[in-house]
N, C-alpha and C. Protein backbone atom coordinates (compact mmCIF):
# COMPACT_ATOMS: atom_id res chain seq x y z
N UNK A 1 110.70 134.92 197.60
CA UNK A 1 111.81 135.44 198.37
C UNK A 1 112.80 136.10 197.42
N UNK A 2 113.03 137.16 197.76
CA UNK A 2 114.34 137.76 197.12
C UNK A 2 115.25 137.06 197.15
N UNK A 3 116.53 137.13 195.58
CA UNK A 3 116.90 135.74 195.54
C UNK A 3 118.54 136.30 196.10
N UNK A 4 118.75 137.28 196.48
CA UNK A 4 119.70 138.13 197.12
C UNK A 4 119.44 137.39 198.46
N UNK A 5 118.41 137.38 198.91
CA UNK A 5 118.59 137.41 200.70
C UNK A 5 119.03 136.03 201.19
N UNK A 6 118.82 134.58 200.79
CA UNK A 6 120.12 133.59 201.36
C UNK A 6 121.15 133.94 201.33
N UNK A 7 121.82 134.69 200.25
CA UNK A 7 123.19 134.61 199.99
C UNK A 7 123.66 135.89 201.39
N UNK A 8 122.73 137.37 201.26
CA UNK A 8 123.31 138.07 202.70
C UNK A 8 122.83 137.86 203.98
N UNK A 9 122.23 137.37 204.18
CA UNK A 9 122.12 135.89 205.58
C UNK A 9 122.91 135.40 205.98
N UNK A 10 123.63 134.77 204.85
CA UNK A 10 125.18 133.54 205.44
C UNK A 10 125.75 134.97 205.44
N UNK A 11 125.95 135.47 204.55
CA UNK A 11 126.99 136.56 204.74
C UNK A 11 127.15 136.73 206.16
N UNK A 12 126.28 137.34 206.75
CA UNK A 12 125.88 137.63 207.59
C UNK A 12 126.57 136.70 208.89
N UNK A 13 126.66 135.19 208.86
CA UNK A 13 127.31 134.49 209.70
C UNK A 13 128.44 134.34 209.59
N UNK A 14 128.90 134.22 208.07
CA UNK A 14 130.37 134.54 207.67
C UNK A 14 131.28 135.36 208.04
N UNK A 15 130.16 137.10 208.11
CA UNK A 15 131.29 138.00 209.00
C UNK A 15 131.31 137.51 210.61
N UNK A 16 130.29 136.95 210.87
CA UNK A 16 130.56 136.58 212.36
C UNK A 16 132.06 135.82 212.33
N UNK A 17 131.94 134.98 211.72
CA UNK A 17 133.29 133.62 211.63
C UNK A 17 134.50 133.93 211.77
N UNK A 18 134.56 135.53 210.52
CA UNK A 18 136.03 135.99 210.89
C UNK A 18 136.27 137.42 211.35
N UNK A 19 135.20 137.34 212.18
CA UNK A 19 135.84 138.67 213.60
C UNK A 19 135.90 137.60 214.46
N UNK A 20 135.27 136.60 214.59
CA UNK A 20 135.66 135.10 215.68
C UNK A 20 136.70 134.46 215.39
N UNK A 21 137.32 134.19 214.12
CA UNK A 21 138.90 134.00 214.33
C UNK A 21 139.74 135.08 214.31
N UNK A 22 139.52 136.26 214.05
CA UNK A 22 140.35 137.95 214.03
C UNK A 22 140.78 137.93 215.44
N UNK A 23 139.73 137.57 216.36
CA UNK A 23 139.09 137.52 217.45
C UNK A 23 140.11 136.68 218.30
N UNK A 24 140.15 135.57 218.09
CA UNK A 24 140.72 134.69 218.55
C UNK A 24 142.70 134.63 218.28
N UNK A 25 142.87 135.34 217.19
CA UNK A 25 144.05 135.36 217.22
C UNK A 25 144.56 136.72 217.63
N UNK A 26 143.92 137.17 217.84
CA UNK A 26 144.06 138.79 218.89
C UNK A 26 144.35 138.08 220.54
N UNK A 27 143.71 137.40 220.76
CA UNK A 27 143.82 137.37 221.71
C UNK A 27 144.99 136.44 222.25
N UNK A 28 145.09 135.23 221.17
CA UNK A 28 146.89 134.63 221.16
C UNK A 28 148.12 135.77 221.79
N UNK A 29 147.33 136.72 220.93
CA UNK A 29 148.61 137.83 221.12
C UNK A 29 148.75 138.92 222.05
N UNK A 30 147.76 138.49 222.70
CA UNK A 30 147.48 139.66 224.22
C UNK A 30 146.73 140.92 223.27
N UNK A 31 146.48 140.90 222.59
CA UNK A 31 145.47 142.43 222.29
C UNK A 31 144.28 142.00 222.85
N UNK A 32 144.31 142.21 223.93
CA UNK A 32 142.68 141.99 224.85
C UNK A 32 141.57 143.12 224.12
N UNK A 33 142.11 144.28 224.43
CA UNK A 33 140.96 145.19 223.65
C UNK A 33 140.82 144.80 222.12
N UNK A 34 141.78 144.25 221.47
CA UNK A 34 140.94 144.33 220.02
C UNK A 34 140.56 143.28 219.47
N UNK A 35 140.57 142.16 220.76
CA UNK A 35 140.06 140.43 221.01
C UNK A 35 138.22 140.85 221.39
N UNK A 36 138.44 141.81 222.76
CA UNK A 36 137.09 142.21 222.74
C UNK A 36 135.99 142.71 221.85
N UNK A 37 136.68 143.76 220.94
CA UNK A 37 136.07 143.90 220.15
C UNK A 37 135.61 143.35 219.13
N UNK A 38 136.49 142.78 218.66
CA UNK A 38 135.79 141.69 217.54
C UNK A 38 135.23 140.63 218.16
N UNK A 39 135.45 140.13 219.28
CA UNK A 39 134.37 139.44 219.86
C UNK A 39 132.74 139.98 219.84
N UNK A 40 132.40 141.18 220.42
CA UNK A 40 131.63 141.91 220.15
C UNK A 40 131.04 142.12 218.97
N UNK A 41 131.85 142.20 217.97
CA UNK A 41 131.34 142.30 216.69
C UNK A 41 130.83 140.44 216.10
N UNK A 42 131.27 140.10 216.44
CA UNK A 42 130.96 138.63 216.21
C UNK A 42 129.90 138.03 216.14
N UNK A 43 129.54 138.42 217.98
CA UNK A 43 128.50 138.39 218.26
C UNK A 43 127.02 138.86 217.87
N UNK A 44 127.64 140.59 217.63
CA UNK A 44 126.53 141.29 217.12
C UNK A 44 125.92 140.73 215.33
N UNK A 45 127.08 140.47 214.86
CA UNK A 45 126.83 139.60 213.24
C UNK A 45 126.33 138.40 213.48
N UNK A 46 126.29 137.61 214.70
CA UNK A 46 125.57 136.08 214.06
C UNK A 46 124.41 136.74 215.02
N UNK A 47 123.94 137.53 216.17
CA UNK A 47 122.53 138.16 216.41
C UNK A 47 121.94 138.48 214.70
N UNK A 48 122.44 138.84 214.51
CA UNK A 48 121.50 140.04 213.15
C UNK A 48 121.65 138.58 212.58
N UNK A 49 122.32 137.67 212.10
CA UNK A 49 121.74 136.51 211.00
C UNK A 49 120.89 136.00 211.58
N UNK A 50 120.90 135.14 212.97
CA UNK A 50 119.52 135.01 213.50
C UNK A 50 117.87 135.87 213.38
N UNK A 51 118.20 136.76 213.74
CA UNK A 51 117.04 137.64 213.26
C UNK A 51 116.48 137.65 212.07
N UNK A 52 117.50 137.91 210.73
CA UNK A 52 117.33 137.76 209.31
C UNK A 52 116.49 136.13 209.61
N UNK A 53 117.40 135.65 209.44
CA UNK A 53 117.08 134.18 209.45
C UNK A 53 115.65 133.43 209.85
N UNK A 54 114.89 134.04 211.20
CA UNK A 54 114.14 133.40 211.31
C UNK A 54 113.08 134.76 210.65
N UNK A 55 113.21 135.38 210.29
CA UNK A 55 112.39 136.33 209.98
C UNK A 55 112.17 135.74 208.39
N UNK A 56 113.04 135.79 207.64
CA UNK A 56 113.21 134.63 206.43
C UNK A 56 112.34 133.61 206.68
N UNK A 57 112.41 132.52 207.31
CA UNK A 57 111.90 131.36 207.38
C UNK A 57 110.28 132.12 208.32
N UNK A 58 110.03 132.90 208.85
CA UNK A 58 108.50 133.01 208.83
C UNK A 58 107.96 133.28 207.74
N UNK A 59 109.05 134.39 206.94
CA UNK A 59 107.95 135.42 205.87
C UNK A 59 107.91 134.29 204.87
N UNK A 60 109.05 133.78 204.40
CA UNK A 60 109.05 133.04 202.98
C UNK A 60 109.39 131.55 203.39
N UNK A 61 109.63 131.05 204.23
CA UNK A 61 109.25 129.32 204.72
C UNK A 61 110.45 128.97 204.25
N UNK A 62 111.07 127.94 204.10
CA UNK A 62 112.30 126.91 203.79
C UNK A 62 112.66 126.62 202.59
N UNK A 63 113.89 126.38 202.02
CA UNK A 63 114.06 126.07 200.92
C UNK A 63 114.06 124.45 201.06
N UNK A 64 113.55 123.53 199.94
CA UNK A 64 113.98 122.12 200.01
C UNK A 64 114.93 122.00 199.70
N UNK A 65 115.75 120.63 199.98
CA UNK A 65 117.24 120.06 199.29
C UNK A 65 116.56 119.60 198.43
N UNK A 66 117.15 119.80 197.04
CA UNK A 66 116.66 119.10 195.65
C UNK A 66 117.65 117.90 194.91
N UNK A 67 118.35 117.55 196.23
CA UNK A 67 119.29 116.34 195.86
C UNK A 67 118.61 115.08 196.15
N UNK A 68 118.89 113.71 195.80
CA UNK A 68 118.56 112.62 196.08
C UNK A 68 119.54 111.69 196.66
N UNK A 69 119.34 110.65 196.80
CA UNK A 69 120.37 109.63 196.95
C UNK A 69 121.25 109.79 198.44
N UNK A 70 122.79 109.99 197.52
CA UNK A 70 123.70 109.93 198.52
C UNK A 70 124.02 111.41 198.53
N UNK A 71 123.56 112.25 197.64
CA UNK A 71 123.94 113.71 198.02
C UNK A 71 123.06 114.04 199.21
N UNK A 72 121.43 113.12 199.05
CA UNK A 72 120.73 113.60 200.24
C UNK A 72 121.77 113.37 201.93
N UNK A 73 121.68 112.30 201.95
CA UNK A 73 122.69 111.72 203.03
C UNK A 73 123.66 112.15 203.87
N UNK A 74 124.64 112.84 202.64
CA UNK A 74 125.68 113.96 202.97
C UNK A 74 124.89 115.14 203.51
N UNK A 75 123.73 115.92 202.43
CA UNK A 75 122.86 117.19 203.71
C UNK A 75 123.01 116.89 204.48
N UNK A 76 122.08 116.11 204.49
CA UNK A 76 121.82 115.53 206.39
C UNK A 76 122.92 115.73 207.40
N UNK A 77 123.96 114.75 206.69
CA UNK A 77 124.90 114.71 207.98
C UNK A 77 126.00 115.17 208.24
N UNK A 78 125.73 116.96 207.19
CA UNK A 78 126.22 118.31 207.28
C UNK A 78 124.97 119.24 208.39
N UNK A 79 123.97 118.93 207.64
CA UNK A 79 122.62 120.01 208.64
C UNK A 79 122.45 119.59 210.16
N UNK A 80 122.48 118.32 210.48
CA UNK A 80 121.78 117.43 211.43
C UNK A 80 123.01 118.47 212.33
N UNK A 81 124.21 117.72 212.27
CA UNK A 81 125.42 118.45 213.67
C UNK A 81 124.88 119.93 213.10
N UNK A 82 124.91 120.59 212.54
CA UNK A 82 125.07 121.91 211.97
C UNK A 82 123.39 122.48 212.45
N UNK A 83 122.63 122.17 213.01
CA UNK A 83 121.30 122.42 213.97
C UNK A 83 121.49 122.63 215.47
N UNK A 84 122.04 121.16 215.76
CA UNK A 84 122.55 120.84 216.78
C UNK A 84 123.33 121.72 217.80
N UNK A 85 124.45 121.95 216.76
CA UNK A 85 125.73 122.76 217.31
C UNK A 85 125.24 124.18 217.19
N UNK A 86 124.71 124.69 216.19
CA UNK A 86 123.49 125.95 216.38
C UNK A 86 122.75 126.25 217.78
N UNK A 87 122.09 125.44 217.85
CA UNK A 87 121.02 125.12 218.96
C UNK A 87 122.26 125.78 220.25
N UNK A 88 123.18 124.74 220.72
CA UNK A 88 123.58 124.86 222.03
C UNK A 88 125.02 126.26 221.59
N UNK A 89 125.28 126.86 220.61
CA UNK A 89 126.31 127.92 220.71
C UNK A 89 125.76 129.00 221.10
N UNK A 90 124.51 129.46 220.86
CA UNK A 90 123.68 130.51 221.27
C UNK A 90 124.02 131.13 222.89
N UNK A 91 123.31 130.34 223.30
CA UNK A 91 123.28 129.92 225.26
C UNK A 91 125.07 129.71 225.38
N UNK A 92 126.08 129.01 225.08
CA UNK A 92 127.22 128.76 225.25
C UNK A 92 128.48 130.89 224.89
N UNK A 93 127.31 131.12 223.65
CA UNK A 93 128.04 132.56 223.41
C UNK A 93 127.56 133.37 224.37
N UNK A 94 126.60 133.23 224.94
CA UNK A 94 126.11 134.48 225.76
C UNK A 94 126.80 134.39 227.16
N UNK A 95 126.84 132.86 228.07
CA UNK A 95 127.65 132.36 228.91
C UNK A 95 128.95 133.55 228.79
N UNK A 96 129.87 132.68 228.06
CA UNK A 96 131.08 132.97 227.41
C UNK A 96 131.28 134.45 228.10
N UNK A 97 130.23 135.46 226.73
CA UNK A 97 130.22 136.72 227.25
C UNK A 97 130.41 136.99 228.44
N UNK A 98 129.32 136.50 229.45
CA UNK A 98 129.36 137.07 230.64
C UNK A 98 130.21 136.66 231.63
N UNK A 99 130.77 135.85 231.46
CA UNK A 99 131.64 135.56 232.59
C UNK A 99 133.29 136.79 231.81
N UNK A 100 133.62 137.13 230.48
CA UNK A 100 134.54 138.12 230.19
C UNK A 100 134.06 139.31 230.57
N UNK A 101 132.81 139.99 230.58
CA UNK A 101 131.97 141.49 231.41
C UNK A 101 132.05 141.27 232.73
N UNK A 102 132.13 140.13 233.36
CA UNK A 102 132.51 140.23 234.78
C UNK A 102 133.51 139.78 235.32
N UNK A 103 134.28 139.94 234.34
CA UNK A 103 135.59 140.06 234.96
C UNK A 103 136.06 138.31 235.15
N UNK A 104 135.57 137.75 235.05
CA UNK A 104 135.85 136.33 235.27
C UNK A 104 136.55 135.28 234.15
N UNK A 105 137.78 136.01 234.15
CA UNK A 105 138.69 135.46 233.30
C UNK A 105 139.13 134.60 232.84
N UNK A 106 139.34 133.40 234.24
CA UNK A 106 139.30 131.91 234.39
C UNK A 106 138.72 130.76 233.94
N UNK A 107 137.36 131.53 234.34
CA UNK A 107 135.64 130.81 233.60
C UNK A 107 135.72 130.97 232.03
N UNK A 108 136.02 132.13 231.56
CA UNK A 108 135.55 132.90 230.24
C UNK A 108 136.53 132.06 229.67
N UNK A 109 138.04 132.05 230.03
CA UNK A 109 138.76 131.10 229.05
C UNK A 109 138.16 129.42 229.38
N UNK A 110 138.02 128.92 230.25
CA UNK A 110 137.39 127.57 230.17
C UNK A 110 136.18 127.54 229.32
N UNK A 111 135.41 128.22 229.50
CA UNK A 111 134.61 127.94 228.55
C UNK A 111 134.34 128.55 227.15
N UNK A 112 135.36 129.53 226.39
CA UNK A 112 135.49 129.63 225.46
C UNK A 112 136.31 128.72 224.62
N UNK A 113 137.03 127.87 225.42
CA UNK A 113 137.65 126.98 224.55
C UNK A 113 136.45 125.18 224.22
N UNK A 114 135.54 125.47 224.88
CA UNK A 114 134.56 125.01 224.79
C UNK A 114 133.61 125.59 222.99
N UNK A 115 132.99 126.91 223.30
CA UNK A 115 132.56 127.38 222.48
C UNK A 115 132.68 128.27 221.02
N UNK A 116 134.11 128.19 221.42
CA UNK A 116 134.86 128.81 219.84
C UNK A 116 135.26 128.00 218.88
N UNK A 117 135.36 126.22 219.06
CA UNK A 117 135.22 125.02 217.87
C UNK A 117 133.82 125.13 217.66
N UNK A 118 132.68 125.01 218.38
CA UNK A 118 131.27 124.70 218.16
C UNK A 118 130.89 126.09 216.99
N UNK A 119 131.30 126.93 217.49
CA UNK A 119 130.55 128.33 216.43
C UNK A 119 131.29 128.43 215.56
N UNK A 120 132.40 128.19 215.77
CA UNK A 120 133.21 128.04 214.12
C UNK A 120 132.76 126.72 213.44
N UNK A 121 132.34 125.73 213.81
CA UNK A 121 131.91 124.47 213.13
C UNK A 121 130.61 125.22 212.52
N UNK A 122 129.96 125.70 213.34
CA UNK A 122 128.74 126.13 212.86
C UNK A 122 128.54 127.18 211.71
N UNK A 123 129.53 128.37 211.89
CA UNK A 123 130.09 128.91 210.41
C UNK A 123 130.32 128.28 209.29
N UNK A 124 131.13 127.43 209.42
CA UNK A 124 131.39 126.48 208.36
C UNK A 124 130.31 125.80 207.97
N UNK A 125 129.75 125.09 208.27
CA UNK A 125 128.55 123.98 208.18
C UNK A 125 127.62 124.61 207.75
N UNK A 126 127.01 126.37 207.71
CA UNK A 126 126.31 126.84 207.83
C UNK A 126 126.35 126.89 206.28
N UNK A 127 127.73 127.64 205.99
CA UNK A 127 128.06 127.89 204.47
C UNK A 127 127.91 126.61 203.71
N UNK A 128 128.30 125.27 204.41
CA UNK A 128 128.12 124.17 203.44
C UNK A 128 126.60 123.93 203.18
N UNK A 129 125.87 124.28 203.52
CA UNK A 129 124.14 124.04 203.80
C UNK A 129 123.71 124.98 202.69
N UNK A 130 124.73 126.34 203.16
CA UNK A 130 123.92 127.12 202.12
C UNK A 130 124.23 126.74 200.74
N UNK A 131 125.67 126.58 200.30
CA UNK A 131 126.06 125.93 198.84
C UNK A 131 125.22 124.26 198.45
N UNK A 132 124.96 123.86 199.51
CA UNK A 132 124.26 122.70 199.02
C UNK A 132 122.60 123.05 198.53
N UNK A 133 121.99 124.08 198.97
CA UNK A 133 120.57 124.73 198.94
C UNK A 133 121.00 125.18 197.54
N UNK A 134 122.18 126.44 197.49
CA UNK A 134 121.77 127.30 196.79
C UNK A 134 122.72 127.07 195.45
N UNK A 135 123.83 126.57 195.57
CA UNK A 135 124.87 126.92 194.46
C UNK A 135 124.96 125.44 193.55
N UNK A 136 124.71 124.49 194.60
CA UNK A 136 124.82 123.25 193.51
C UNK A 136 123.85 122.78 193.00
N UNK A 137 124.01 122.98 191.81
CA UNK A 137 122.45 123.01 190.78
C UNK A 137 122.80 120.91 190.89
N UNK A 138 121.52 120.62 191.60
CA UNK A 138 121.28 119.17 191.82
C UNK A 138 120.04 117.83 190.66
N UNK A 139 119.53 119.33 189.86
CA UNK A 139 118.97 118.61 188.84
C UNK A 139 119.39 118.89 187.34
């Protein structure tokens, strides 16, 4: 695997993270159009890391954690929620979306205040996974 492509992968979710808080504090402030848009863009950045991502893990397979002990422990119970909360933001962002394209304002804020801790946890968590894979030399 090119040893470039983990690092623009997260990138990749990272810019999602902060057009999703750009995003979010646009919209504190009534800039609906430029809440939308970086919503939009948000979206479109953690699509494309998904894609990277599993396209990664077909072509070149998984990296192991090369920690032991209690560093293993901590992975875990950074990755484990950080799968999890992956898993159900997907389906929760697309929701989200559609109830703001149809106009359903009410819904879209109920349940974005639902799904904008989960995908920001998941930003975060994502980057801690990757520094635990890639940056902390464990042997």
């Amino acid at each position: 695997m090119p040893v470039w492509l983990p690092l623009a992968n997260t990138a990749l979710i990272g810019v999602s993270g902060l057009f999703l808080a750009t995003g979010y504090v646009f919209i504190r402030r009534k800039r609906v159009v430029a809440h939308h848009r970086c919503m939009i863009t948000a979206t479109t950045f953690a699509a494309l890391f998904l894609v990277v991502y599993v396209l990664r893990a077909v072509l070149f397979g998984s990296k192991e954690f090369e920690g032991t002990g209690p560093a293993y422990v901590v992975y875990l119970g950074i990755l484990v929620p950080h799968i999890l909360a992956a898993l159900a933001v997907g389906p929760l962002a697309l929701f989200t979306l559609r109830r703001a394209f149809r106009s359903q304002f009410d819904a879209h804020r109920r349940i974005a205040r639902v799904t904008l801790p989960i995908w920001a946890f998941v930003v975060v968590s994502g980057w801690a996974v990757y520094a635990m894979l890639y940056l902390i030399p464990w042997k």
